[in-house]
N, C-alpha and C. Protein backbone atom coordinates (compact mmCIF):
# COMPACT_ATOMS: atom_id res chain seq x y z
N UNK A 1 134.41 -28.30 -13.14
CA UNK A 1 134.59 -26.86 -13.27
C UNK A 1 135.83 -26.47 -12.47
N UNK A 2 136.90 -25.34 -12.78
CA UNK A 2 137.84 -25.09 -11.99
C UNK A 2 137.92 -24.04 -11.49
N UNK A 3 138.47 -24.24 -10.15
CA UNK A 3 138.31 -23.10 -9.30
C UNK A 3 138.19 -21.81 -9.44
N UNK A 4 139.37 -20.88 -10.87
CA UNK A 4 139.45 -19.80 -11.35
C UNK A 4 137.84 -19.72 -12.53
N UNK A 5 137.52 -20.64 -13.17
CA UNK A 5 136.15 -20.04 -13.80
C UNK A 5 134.94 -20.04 -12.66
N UNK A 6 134.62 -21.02 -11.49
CA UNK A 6 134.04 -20.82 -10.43
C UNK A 6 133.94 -19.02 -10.20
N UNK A 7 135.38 -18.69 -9.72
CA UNK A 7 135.40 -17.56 -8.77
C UNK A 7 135.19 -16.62 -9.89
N UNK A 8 135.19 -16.71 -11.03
CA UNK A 8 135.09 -15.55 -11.98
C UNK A 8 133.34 -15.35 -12.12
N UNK A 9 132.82 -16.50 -12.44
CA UNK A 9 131.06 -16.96 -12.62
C UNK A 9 130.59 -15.98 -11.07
N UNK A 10 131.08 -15.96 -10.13
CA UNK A 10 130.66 -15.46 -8.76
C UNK A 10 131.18 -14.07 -8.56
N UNK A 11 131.95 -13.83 -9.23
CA UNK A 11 132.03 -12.14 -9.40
C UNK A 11 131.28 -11.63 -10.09
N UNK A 12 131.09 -12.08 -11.23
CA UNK A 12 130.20 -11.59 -12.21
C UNK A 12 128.57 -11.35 -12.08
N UNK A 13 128.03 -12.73 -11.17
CA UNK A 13 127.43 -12.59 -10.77
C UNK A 13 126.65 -11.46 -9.55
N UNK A 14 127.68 -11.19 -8.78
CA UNK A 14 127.49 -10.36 -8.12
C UNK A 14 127.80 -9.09 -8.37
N UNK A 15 128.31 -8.98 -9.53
CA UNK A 15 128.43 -7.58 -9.58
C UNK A 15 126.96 -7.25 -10.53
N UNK A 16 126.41 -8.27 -11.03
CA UNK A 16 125.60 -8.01 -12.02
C UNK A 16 124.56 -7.54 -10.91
N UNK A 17 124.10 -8.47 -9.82
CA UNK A 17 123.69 -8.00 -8.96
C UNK A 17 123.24 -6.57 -8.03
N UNK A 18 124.63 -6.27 -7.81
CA UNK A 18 124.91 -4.74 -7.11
C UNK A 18 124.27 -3.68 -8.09
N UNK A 19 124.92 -4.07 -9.35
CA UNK A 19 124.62 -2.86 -10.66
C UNK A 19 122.99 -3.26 -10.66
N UNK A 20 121.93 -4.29 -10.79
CA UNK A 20 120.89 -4.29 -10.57
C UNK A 20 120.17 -3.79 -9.44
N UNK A 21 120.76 -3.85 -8.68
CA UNK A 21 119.90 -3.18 -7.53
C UNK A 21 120.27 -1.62 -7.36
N UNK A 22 121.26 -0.92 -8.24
CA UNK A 22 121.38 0.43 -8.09
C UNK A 22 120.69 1.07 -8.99
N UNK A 23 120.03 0.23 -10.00
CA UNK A 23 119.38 0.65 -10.86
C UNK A 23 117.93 0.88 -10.33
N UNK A 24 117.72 -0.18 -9.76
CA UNK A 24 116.46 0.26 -8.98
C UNK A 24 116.29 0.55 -7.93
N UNK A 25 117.21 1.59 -7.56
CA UNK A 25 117.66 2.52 -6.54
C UNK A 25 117.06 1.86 -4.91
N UNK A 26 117.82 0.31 -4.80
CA UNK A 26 117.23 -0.18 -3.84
C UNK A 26 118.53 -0.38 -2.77
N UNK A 27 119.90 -0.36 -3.71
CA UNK A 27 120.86 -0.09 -2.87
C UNK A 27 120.73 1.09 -1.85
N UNK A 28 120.20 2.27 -1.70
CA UNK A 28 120.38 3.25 -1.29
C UNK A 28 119.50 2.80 0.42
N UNK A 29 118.27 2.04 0.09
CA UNK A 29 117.70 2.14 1.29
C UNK A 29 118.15 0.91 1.86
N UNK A 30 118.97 -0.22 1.42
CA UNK A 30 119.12 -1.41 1.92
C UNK A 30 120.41 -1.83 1.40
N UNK A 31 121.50 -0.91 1.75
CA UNK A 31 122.94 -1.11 1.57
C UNK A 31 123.42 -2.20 2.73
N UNK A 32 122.34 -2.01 3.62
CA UNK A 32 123.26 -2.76 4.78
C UNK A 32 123.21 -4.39 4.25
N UNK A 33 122.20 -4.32 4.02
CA UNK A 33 121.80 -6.11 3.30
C UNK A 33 122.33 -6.24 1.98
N UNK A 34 123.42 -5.84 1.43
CA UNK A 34 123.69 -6.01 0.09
C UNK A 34 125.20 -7.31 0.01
N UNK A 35 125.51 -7.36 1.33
CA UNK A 35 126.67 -8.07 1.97
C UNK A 35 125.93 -9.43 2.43
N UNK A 36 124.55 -9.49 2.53
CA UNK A 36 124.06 -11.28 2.21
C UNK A 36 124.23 -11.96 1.43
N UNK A 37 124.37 -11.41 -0.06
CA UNK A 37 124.70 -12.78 -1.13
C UNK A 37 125.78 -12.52 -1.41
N UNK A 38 127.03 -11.82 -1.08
CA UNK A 38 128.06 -11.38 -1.23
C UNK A 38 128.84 -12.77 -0.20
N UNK A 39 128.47 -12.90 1.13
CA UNK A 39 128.53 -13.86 1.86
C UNK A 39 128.10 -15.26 1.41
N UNK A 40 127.18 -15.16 1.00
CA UNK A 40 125.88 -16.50 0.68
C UNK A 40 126.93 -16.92 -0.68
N UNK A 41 127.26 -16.40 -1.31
CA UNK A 41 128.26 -16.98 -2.28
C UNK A 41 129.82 -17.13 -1.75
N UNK A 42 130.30 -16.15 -0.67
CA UNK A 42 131.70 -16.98 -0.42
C UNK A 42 131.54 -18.11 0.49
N UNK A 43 130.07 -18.50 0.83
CA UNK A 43 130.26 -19.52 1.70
C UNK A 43 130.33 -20.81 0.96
N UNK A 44 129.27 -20.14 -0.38
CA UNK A 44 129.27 -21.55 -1.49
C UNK A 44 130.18 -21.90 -1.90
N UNK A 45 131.13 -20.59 -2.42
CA UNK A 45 132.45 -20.76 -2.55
C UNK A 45 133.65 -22.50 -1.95
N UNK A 46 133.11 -21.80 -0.32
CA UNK A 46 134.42 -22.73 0.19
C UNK A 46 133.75 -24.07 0.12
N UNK A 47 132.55 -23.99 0.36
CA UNK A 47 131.97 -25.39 0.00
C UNK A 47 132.30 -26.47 -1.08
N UNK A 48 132.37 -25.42 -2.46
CA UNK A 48 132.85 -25.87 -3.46
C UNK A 48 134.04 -26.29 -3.38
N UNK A 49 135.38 -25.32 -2.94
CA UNK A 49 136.08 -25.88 -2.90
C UNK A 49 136.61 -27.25 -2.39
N UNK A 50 136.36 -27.29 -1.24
CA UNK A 50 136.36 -28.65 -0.62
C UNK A 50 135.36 -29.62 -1.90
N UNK A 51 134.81 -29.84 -2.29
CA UNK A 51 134.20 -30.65 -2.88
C UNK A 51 135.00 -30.77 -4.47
N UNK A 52 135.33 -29.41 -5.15
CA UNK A 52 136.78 -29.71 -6.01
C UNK A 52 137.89 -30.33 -6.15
């Protein structure tokens, strides 16, 4: 897999994310925790990379 479809699969993902949780209006009470898998994926990220 290459790096640019990686980082695209992980945006997408997370945005699908964000837009899911505003739907069920869970962003509002737990915005502060919305920056865990936002993290939890750039860490997978660099992981990946090195392993690319």
């Amino acid at each position: 897999m290459r790096k640019r479809t990686f980082d695209i699969i992980m945006i997408l993902l997370i945005a699908i994310l964000l837009v899911a949780l505003n739907q069920f209006d869970l962003l509002e009470k737990s915005a502060k925790f919305m920056f865990i898998p936002i993290l939890a994926f750039y860490f997978l990220g660099q992981f990946a990379e090195k392993s690319f």
